[in-house]
N, C-alpha and C. Protein backbone atom coordinates (compact mmCIF):
# COMPACT_ATOMS: atom_id res chain seq x y z
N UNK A 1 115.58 185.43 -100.16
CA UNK A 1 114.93 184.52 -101.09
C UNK A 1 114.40 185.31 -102.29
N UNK A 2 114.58 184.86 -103.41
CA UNK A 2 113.74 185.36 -105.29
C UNK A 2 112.41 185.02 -104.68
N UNK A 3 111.73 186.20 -105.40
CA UNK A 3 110.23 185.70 -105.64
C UNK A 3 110.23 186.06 -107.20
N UNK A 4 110.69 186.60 -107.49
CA UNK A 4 109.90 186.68 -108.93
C UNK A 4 110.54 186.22 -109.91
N UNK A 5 110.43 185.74 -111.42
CA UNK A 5 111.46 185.02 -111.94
C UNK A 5 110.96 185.89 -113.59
N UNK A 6 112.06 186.44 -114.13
CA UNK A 6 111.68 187.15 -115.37
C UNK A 6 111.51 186.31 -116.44
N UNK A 7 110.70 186.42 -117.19
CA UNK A 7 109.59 185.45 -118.34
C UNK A 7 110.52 185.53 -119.22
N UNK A 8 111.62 185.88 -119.74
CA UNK A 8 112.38 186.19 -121.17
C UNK A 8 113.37 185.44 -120.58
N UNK A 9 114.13 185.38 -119.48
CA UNK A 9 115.44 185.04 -119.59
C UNK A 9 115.97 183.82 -118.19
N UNK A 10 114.43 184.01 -117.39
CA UNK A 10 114.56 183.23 -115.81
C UNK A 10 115.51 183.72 -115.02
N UNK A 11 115.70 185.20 -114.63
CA UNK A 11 116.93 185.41 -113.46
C UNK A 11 115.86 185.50 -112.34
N UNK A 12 116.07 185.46 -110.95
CA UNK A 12 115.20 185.57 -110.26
C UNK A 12 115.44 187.06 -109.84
N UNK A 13 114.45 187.49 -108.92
CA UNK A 13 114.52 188.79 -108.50
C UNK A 13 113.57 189.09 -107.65
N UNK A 14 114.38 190.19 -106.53
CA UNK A 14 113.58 190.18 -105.55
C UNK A 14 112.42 190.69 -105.45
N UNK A 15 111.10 190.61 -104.77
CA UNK A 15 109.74 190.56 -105.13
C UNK A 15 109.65 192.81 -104.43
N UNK A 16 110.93 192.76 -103.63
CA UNK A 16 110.42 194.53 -103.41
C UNK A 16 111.13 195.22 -104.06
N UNK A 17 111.82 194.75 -105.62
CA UNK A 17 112.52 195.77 -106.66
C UNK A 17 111.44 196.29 -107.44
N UNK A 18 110.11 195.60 -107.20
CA UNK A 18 108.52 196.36 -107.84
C UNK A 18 108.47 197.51 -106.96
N UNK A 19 109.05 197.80 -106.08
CA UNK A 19 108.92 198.97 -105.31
C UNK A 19 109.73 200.10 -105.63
N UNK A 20 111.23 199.67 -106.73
CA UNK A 20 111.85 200.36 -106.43
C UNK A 20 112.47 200.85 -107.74
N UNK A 21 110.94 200.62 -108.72
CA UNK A 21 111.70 200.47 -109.86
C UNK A 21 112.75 201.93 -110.83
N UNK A 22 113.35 201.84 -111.78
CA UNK A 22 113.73 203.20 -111.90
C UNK A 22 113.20 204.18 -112.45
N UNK A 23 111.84 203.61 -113.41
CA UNK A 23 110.88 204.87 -113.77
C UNK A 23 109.87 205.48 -112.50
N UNK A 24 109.94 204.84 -111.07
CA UNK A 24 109.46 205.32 -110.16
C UNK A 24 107.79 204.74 -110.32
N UNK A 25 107.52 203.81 -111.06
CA UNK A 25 106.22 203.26 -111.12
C UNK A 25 105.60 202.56 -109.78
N UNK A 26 104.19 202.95 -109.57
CA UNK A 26 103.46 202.13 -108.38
C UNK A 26 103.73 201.29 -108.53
N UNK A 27 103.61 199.91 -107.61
CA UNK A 27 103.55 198.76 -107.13
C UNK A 27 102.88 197.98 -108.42
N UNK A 28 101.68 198.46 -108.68
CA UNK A 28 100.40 197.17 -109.68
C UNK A 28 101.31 197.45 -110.86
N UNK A 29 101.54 198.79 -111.47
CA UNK A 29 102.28 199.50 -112.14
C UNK A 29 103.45 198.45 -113.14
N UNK A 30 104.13 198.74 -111.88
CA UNK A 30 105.55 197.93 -111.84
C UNK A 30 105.44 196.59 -112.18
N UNK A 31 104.46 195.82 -111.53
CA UNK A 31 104.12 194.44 -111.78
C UNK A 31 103.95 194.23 -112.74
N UNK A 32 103.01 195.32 -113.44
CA UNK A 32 102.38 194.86 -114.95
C UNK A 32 103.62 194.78 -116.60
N UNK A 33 104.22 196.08 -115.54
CA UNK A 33 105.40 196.02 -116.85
C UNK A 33 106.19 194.49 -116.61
N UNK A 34 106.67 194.25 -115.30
CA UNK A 34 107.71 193.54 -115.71
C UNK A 34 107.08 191.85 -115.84
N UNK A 35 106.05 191.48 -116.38
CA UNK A 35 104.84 190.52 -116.70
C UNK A 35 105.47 190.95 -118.16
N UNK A 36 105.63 192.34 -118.71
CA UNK A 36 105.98 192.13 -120.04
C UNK A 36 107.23 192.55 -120.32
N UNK A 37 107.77 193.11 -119.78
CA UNK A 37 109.02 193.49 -120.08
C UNK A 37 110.32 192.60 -118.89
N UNK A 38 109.76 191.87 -118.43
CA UNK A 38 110.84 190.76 -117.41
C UNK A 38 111.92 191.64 -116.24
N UNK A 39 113.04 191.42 -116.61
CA UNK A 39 114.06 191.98 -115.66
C UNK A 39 114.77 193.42 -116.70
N UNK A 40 113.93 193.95 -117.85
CA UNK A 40 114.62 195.02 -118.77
C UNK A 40 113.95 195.57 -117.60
N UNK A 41 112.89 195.77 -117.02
CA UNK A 41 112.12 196.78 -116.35
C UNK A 41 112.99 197.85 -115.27
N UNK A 42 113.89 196.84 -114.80
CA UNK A 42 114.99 197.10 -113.79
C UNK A 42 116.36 197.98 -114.57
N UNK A 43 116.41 197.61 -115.64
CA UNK A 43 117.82 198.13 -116.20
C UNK A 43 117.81 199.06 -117.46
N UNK A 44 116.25 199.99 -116.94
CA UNK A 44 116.11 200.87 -118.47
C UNK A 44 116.30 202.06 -119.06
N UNK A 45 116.21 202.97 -118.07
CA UNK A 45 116.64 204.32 -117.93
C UNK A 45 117.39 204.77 -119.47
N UNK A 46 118.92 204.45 -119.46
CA UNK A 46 119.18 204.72 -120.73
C UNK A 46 118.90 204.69 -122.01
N UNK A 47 118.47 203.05 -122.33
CA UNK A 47 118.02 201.80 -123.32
C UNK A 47 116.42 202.93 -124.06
N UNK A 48 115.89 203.27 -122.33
CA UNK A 48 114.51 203.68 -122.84
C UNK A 48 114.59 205.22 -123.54
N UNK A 49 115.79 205.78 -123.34
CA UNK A 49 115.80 207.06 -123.72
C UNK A 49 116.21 206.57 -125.23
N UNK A 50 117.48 206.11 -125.64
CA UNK A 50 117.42 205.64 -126.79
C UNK A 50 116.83 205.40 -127.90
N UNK A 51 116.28 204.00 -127.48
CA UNK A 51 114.80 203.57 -128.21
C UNK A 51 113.58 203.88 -128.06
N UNK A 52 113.31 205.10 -127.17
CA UNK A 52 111.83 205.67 -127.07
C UNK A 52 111.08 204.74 -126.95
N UNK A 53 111.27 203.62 -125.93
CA UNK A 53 109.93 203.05 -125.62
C UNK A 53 110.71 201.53 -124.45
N UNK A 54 109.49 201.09 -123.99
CA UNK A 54 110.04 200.47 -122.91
C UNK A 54 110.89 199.32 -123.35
N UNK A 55 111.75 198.84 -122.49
CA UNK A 55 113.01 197.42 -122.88
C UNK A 55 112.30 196.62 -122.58
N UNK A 56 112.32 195.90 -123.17
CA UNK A 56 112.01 193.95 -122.88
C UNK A 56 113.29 193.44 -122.50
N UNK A 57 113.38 192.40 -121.84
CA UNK A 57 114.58 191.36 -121.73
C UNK A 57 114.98 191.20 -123.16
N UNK A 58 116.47 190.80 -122.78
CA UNK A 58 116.86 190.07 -124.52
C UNK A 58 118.03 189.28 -123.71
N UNK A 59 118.35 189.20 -122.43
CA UNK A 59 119.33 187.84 -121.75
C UNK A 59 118.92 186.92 -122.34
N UNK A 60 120.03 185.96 -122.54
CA UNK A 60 119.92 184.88 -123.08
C UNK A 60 119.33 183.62 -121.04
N UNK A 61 118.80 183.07 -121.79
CA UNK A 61 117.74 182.13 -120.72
C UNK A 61 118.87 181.37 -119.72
N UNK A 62 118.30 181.38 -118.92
CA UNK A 62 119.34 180.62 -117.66
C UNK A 62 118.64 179.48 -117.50
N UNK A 63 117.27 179.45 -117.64
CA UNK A 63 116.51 177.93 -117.23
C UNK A 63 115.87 177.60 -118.50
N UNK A 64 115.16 176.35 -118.57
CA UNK A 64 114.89 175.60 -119.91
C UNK A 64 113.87 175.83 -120.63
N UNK A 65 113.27 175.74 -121.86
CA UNK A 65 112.07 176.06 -122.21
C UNK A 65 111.03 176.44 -121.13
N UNK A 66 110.84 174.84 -121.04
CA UNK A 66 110.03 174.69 -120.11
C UNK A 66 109.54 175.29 -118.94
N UNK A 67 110.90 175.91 -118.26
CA UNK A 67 111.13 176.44 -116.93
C UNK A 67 110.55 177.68 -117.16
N UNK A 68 110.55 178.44 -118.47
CA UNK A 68 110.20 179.99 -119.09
C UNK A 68 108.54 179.71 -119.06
N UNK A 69 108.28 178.63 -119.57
CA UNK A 69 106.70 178.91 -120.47
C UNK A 69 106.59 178.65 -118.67
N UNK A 70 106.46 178.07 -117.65
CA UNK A 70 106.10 177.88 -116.39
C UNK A 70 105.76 179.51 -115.54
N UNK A 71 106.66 180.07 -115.34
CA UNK A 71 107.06 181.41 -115.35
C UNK A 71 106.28 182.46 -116.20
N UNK A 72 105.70 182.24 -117.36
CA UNK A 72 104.80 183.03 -118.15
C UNK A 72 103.37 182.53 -117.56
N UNK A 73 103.35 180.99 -117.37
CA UNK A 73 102.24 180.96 -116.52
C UNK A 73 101.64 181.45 -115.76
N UNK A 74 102.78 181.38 -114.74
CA UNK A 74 102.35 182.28 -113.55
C UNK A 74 101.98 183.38 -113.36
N UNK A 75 102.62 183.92 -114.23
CA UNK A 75 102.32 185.74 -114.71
C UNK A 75 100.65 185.71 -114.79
N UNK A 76 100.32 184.79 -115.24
CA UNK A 76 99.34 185.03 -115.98
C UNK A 76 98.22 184.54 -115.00
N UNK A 77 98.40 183.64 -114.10
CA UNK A 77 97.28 183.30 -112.84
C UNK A 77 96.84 184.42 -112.12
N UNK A 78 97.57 185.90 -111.81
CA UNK A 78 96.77 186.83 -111.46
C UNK A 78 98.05 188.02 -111.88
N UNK A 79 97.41 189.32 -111.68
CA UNK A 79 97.86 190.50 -111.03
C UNK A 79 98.56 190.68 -110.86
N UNK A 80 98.58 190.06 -109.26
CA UNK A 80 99.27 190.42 -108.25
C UNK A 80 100.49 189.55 -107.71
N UNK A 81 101.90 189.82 -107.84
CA UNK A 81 102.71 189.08 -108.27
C UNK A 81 103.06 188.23 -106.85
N UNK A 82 102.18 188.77 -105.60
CA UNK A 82 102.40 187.69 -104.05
C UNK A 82 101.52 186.50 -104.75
N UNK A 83 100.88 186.28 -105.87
CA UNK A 83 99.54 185.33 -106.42
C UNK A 83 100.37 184.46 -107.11
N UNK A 84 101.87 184.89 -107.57
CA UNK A 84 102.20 184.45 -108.99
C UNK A 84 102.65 182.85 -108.12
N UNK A 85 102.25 181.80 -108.70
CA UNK A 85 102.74 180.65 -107.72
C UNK A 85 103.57 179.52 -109.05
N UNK A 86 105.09 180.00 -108.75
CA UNK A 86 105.95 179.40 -109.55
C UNK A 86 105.86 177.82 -109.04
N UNK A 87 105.78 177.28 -107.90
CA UNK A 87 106.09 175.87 -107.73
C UNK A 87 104.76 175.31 -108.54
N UNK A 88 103.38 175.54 -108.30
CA UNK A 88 102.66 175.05 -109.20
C UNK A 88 102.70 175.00 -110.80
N UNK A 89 103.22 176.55 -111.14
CA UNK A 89 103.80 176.62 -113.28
C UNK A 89 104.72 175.41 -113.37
N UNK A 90 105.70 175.36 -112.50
CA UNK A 90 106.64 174.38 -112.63
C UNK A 90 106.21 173.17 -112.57
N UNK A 91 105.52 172.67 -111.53
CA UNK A 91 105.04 171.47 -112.03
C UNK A 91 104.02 170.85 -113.24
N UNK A 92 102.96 172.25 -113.40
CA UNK A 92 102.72 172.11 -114.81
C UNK A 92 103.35 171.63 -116.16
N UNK A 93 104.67 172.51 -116.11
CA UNK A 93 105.28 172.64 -117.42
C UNK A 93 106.57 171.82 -117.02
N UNK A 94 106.70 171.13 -116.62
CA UNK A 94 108.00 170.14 -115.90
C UNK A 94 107.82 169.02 -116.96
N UNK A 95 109.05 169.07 -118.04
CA UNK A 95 109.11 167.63 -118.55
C UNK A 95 109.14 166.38 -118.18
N UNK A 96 108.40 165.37 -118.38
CA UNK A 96 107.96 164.28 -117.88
C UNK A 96 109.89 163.85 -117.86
N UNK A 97 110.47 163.11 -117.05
CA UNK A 97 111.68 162.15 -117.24
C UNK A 97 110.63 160.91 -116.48
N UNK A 98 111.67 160.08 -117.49
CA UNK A 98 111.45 158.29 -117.56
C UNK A 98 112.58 157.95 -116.98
């Protein structure tokens, strides 16, 4: 099962790749970057040598506005990304259908 869902582009991803990331960052660490930097956090190594400084996502979005700003929500309810509670962002930010 995804637990985590990247704020730039919505891929999901698994909640122990914060463990495993490739700059070798702690756990809170890891969390915090990829709160800002999404799923680049996972794929940077080169990118970061390059451009001297950390990647952000730039995937183009798999889920809808809506589904993103939900997902930034969550980021943002705590820390700690076992806290981040996507079914509640989602129903927040869930366009009303008639």
């Amino acid at each position: 099962m995804f637990d985590l869902y990247c704020a730039h582009c919505g891929e999901p991803w698994e909640h122990d790749m914060l463990h495993e990331t490739p700059r070798g960052l702690g756990y809170m660490d890891a969390a915090k970057s990829f709160k800002v930097q999404g799923c680049g956090l996972f794929n940077t190594i080169l990118r970061e040598r390059i451009e001297g400084r950390p990647v952000v996502c730039k995937a183009a979005p798999v889920v809808s506005v809506a589904e993103l700003s939900g997902i930034s929500a969550a980021h943002e309810l705590s820390d700690y990304p076992e806290e981040w509670d996507y079914d509640l962002a989602f129903c927040i930010f869930k366009p009303e259908t008639k």
